[in-house]
C-alpha atoms as a PDB file:
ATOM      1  CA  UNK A   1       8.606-138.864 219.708  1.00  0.00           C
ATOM      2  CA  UNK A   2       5.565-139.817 217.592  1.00  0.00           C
ATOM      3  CA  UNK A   3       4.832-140.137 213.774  1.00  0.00           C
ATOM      4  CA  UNK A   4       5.372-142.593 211.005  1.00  0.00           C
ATOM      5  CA  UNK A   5       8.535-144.792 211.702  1.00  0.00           C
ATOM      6  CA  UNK A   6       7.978-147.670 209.891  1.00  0.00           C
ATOM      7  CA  UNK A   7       8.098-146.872 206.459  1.00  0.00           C
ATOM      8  CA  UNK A   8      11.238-144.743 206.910  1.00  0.00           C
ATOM      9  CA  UNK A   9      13.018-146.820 208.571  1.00  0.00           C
ATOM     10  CA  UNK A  10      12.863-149.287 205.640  1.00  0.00           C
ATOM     11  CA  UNK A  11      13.252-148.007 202.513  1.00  0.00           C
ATOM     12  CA  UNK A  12      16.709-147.257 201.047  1.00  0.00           C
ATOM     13  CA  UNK A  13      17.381-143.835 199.985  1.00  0.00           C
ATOM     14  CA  UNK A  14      17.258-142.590 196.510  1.00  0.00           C
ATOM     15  CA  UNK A  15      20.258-140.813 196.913  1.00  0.00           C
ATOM     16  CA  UNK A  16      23.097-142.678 199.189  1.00  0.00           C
ATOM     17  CA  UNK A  17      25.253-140.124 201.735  1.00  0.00           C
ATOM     18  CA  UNK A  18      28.309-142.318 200.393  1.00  0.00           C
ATOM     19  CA  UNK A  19      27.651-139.522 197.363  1.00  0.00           C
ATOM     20  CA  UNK A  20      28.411-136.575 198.984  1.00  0.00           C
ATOM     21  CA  UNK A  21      31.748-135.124 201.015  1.00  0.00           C
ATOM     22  CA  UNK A  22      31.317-137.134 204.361  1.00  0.00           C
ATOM     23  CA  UNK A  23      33.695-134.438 206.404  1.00  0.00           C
ATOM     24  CA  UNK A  24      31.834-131.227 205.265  1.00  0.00           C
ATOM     25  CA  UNK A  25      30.181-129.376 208.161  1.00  0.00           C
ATOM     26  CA  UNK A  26      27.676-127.979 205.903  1.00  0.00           C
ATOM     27  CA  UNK A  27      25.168-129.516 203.199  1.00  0.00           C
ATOM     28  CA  UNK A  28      26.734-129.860 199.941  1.00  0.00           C
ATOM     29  CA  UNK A  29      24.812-126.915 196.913  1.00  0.00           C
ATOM     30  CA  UNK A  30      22.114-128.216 195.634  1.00  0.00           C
ATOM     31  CA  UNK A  31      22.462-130.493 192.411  1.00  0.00           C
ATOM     32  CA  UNK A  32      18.849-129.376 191.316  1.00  0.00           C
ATOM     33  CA  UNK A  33      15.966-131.526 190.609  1.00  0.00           C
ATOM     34  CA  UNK A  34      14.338-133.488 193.469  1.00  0.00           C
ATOM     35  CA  UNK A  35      16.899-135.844 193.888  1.00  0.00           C
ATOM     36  CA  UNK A  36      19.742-132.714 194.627  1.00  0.00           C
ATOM     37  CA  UNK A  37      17.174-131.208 197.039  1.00  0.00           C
ATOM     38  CA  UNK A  38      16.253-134.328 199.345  1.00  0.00           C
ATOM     39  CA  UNK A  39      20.614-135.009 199.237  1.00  0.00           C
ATOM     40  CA  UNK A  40      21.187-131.700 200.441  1.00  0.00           C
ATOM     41  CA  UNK A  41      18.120-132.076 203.236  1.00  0.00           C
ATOM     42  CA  UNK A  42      19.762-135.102 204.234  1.00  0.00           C
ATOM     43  CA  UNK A  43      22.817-134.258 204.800  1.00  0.00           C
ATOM     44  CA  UNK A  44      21.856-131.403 206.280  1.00  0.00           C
ATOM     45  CA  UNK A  45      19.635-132.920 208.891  1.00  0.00           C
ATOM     46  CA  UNK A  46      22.083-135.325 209.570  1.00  0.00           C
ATOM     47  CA  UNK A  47      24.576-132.395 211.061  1.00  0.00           C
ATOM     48  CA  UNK A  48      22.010-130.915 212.566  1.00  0.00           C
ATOM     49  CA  UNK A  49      20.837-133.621 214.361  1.00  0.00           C
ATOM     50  CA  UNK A  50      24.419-134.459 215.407  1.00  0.00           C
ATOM     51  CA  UNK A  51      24.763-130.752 216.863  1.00  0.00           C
ATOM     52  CA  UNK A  52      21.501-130.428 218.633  1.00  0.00           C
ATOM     53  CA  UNK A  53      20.300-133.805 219.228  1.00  0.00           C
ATOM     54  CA  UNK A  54      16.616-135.178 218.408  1.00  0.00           C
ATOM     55  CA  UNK A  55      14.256-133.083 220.682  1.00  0.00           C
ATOM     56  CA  UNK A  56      16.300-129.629 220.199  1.00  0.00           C
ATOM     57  CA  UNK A  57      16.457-129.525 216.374  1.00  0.00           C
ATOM     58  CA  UNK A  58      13.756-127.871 214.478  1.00  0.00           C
ATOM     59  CA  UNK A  59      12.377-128.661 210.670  1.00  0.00           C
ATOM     60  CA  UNK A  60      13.670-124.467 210.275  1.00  0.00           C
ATOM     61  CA  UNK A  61      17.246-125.524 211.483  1.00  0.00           C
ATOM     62  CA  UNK A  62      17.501-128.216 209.307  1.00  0.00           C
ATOM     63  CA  UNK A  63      16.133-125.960 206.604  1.00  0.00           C
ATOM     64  CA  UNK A  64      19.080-123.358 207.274  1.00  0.00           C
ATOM     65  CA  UNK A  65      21.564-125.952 206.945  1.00  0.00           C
ATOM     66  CA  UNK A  66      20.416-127.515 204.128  1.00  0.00           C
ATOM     67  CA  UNK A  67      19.723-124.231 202.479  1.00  0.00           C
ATOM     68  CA  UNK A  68      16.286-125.097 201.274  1.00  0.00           C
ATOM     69  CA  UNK A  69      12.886-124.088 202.478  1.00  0.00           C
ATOM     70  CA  UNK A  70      10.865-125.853 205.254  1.00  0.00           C
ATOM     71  CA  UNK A  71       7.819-126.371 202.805  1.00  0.00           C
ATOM     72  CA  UNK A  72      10.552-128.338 200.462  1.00  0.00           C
ATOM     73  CA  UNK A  73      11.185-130.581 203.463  1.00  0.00           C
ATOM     74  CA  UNK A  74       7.713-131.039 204.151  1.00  0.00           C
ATOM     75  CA  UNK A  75       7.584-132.167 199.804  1.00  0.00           C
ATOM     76  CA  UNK A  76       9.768-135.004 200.562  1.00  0.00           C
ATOM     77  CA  UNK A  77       9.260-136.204 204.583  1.00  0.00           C
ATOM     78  CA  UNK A  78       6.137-136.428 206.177  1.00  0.00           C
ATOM     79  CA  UNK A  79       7.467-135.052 209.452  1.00  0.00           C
ATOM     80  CA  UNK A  80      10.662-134.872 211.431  1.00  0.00           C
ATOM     81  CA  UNK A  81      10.237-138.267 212.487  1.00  0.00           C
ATOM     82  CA  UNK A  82      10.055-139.718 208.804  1.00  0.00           C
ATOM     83  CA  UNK A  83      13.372-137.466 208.083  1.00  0.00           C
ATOM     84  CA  UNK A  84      14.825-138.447 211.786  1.00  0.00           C
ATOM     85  CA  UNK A  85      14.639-142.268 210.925  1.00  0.00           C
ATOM     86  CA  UNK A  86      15.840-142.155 207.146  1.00  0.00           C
ATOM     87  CA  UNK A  87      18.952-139.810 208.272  1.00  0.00           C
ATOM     88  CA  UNK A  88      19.912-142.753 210.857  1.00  0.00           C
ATOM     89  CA  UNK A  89      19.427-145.205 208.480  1.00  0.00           C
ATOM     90  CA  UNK A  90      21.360-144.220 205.586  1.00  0.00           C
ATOM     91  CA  UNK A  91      24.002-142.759 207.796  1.00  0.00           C
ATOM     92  CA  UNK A  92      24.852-145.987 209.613  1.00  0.00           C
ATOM     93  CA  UNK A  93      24.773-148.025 206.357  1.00  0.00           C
ATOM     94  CA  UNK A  94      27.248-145.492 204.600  1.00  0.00           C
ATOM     95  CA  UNK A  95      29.501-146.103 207.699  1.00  0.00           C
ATOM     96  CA  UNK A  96      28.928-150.248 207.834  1.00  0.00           C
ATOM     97  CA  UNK A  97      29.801-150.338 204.105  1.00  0.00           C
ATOM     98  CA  UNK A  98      32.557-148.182 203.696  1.00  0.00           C
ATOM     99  CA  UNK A  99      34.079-150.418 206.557  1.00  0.00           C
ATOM    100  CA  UNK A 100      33.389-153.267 204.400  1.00  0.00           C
ATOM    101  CA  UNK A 101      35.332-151.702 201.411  1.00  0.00           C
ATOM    102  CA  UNK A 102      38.203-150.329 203.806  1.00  0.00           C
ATOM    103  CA  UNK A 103      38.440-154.176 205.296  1.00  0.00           C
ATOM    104  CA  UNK A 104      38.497-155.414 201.895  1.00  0.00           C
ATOM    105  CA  UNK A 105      41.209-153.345 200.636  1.00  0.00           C
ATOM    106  CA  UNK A 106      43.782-153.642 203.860  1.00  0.00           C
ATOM    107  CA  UNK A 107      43.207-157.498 204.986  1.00  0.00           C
ATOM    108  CA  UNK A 108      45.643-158.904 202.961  1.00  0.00           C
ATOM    109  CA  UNK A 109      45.219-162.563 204.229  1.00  0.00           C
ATOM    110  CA  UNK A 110      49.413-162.493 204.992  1.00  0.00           C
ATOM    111  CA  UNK A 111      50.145-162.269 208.515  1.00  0.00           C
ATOM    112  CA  UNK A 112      47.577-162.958 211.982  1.00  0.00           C
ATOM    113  CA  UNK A 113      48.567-160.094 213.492  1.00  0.00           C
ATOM    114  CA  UNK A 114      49.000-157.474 210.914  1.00  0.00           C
ATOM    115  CA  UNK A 115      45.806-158.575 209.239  1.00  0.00           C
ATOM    116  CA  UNK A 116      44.229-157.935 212.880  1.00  0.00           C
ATOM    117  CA  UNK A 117      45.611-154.578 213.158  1.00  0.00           C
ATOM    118  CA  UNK A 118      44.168-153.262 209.620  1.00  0.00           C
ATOM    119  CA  UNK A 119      41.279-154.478 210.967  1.00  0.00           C
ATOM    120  CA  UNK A 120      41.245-152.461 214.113  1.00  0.00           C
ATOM    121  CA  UNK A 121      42.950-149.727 212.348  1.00  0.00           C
ATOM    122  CA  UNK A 122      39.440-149.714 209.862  1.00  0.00           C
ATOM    123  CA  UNK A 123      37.376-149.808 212.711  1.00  0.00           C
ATOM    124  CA  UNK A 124      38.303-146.943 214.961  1.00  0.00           C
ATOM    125  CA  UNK A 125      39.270-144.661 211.733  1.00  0.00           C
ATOM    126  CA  UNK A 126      35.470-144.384 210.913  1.00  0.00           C
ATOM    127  CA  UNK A 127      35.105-142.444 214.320  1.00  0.00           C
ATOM    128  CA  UNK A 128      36.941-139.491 212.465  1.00  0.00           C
ATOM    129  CA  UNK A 129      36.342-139.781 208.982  1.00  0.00           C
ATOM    130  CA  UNK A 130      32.250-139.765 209.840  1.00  0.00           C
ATOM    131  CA  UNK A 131      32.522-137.241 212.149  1.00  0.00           C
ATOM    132  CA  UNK A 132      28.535-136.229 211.861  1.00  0.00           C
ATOM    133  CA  UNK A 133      27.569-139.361 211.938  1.00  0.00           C
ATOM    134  CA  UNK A 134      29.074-140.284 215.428  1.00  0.00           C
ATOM    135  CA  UNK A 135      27.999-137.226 216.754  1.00  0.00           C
ATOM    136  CA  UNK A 136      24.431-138.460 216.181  1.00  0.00           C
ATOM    137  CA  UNK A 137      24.767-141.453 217.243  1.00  0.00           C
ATOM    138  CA  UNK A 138      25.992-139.898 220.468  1.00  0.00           C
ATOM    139  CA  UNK A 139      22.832-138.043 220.540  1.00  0.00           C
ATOM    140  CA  UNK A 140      20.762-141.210 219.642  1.00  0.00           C
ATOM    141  CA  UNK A 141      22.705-142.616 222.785  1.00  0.00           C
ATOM    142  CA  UNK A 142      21.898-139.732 224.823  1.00  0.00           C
ATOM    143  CA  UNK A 143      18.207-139.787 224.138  1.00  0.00           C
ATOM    144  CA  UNK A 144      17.560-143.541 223.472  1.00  0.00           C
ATOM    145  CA  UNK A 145      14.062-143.926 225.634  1.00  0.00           C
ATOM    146  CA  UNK A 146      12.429-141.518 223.902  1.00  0.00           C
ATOM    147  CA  UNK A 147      12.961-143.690 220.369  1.00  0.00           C
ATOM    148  CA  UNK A 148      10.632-146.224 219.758  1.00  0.00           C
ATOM    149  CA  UNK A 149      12.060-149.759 219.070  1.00  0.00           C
ATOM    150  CA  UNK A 150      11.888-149.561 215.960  1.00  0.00           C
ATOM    151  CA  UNK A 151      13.762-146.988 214.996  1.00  0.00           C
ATOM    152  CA  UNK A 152      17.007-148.338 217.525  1.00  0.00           C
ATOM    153  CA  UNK A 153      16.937-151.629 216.070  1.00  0.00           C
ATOM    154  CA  UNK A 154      16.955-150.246 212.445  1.00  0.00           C
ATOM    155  CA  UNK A 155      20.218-148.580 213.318  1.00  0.00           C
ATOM    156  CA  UNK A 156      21.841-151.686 214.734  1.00  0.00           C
ATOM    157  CA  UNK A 157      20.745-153.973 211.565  1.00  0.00           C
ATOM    158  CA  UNK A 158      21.850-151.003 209.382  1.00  0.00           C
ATOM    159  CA  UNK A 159      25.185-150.313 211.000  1.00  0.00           C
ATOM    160  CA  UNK A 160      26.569-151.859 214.137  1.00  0.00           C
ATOM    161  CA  UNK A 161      25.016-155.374 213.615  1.00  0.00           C
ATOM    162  CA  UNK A 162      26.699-155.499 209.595  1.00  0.00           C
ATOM    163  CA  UNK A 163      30.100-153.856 210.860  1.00  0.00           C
ATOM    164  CA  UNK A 164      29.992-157.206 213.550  1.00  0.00           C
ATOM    165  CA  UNK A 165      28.761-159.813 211.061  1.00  0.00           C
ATOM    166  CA  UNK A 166      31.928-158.509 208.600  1.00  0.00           C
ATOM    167  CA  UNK A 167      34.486-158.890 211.798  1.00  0.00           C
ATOM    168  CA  UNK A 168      32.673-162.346 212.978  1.00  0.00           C
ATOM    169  CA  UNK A 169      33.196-163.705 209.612  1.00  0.00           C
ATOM    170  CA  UNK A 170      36.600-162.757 208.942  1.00  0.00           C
ATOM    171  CA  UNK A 171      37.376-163.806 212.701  1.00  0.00           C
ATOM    172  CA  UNK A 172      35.855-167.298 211.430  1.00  0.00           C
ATOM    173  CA  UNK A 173      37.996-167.591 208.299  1.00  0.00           C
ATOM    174  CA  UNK A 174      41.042-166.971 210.334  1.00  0.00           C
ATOM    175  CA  UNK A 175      39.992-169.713 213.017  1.00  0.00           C
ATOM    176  CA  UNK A 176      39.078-171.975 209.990  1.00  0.00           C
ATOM    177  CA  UNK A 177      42.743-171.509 208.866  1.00  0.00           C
ATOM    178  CA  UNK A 178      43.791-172.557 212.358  1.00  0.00           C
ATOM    179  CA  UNK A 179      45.158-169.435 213.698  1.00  0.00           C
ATOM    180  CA  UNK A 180      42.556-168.451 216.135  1.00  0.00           C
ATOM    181  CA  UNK A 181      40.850-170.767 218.743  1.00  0.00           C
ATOM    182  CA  UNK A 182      37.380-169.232 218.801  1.00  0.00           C
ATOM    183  CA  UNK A 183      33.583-170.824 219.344  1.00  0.00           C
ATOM    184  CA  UNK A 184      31.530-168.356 219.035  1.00  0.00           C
ATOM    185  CA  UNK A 185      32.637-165.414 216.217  1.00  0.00           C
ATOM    186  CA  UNK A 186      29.930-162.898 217.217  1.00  0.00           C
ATOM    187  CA  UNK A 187      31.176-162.930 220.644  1.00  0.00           C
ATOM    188  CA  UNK A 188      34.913-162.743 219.504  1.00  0.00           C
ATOM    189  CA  UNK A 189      33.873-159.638 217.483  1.00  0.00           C
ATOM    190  CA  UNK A 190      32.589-157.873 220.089  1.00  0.00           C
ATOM    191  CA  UNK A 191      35.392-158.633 222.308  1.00  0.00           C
ATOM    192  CA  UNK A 192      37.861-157.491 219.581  1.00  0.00           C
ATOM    193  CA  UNK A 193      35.608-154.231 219.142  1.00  0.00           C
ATOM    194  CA  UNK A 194      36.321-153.477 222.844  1.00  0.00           C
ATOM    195  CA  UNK A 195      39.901-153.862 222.971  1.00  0.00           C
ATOM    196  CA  UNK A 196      40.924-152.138 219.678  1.00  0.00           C
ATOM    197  CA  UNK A 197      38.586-148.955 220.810  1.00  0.00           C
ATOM    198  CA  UNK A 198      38.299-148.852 224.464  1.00  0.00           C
ATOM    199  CA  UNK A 199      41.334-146.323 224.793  1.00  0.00           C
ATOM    200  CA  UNK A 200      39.694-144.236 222.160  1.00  0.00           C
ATOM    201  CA  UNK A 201      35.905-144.876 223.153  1.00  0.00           C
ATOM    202  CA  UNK A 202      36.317-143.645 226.907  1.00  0.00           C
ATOM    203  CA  UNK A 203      38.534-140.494 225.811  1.00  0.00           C
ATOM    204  CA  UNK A 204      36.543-137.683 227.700  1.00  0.00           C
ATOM    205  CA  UNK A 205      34.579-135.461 224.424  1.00  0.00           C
ATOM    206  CA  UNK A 206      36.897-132.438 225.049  1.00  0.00           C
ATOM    207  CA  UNK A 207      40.139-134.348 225.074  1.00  0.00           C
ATOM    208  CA  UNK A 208      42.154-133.614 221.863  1.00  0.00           C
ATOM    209  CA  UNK A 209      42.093-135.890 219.315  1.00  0.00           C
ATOM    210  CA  UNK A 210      44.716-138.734 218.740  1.00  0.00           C
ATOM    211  CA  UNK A 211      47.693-138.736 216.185  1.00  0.00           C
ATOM    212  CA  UNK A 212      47.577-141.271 213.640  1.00  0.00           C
ATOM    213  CA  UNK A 213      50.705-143.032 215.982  1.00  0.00           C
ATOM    214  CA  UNK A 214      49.064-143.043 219.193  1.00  0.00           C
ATOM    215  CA  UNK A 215      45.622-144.615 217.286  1.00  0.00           C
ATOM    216  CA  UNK A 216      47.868-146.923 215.995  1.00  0.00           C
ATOM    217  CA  UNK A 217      49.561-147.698 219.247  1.00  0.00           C
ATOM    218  CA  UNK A 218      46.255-148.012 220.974  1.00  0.00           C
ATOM    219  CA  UNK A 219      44.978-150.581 218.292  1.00  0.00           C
ATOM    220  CA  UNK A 220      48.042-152.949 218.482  1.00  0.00           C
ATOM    221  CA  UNK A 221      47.653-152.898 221.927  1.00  0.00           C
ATOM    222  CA  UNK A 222      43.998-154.142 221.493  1.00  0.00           C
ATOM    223  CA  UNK A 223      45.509-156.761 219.089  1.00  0.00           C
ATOM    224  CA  UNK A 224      47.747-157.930 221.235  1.00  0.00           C
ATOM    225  CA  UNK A 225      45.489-158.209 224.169  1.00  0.00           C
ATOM    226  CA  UNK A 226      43.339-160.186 221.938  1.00  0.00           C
ATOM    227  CA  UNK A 227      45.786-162.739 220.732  1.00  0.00           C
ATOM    228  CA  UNK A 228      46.546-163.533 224.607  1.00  0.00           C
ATOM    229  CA  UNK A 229      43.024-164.632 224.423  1.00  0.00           C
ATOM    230  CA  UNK A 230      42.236-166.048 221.084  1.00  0.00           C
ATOM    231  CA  UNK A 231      45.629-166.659 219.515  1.00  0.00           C
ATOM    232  CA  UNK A 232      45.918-170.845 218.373  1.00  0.00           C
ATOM    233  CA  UNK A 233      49.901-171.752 219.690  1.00  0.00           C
ATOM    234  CA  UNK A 234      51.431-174.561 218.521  1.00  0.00           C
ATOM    235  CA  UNK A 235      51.423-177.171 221.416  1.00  0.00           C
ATOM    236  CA  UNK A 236      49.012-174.908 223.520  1.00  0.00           C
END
């Protein structure tokens, strides 16, 4: 890859993805104006991208799914680079916040364990309700050493690294409260993000997808496997 990271990578969008339907497969009609038109390119690049990957998708694919022209594309992004490195990062802050929000809504601050469980239950769900965006990220995975720095560690501050500071510091408010023995809440949150996902994470791709009990199942079992570890007993 070459072109213009750097300024893509940090300016927030005009136009957030959290606007738009997250599960359609196809870019949402045009709103008009400029705004409507770089939304729609977006979006559409994001799918695209998710499909075909960085090196196979072409500024006229992303066109055709975003059902504007290429020379529009070219009016709002220097170059597929530029439109490469804003998809990622709006994409992985739309999933990192909506996290938040879902995290914020479900921990009710009543119970260890069930509190643990929403929050396992919020983490894995975004794998299906951002479908597109996980399938790029897949891609980004797939094709990570031809991606300059820059444009890797923008993802990870915009959406890995805030979903982990959000677990760490609720992990820390629950050891503060003295129900979890913990030293080091970045390291807890990562070990919490492996257990609640690792029966859902190494699922080969054309496995069918889980019910909402057997996610469920598989996240309690993370839970539980975590408490072994980090639970505070009385007397212990």
């Amino acid at each position: 890859m070459h072109g213009k990271f750097g300024n893509g990578t940090q300016r927030a969008l005009e136009d957030p993805l959290s606007a738009t339907d997250v599960t359609s497969n196809r870019a949402p009609a045009r709103t008009g104006g400029r705004a409507g038109k770089r939304l729609a390119i977006i979006k559409g690049a994001r799918a695209v991208f998710g499909r075909e990957g960085y090196s196979r998708t072409s500024i006229e694919a992303i066109a055709a799914e975003a059902c504007v022209s290429t020379r529009t594309i070219y009016n709002h992004f220097e170059n597929k680079d530029h439109l490469f490195s804003e998809v990622v990062h709006a994409s992985a802050s739309q999933v990192a916040e909506a996290f938040v929000e879902t995290v914020e809504q479900q921990v009710k601050g009543v119970d260890l364990r069930t509190d643990l469980i929403a929050l396992g239950e919020a983490f894995v769900s975004h794998r299906t309700r951002f479908p597109e965006h996980f399938a790029m990220i897949r891609q980004i995975k797939a094709e990570a050493q031809h991606f300059p720095a820059a444009v890797i560690d923008a993802w990870q501050q915009a959406g890995p690294s805030q979903v982990q500071r959000e677990l760490g510091g609720r992990l820390q408010a629950l050891a503060e409260a003295g129900l979890l023995r913990l030293n080091n809440p970045a390291r807890a949150a990562r070990h919490f993000i492996a257990l609640v996902s690792a029966e859902i994470t190494i699922r080969p791709p054309s496995a069918p997808a889980l019910s909402a009990a057997e996610v469920l199942e598989s996240v309690t079992s993370g839970v539980d496997a975590f408490l072994h570890g980090y639970e505070r007993r009385t007397g212990g």
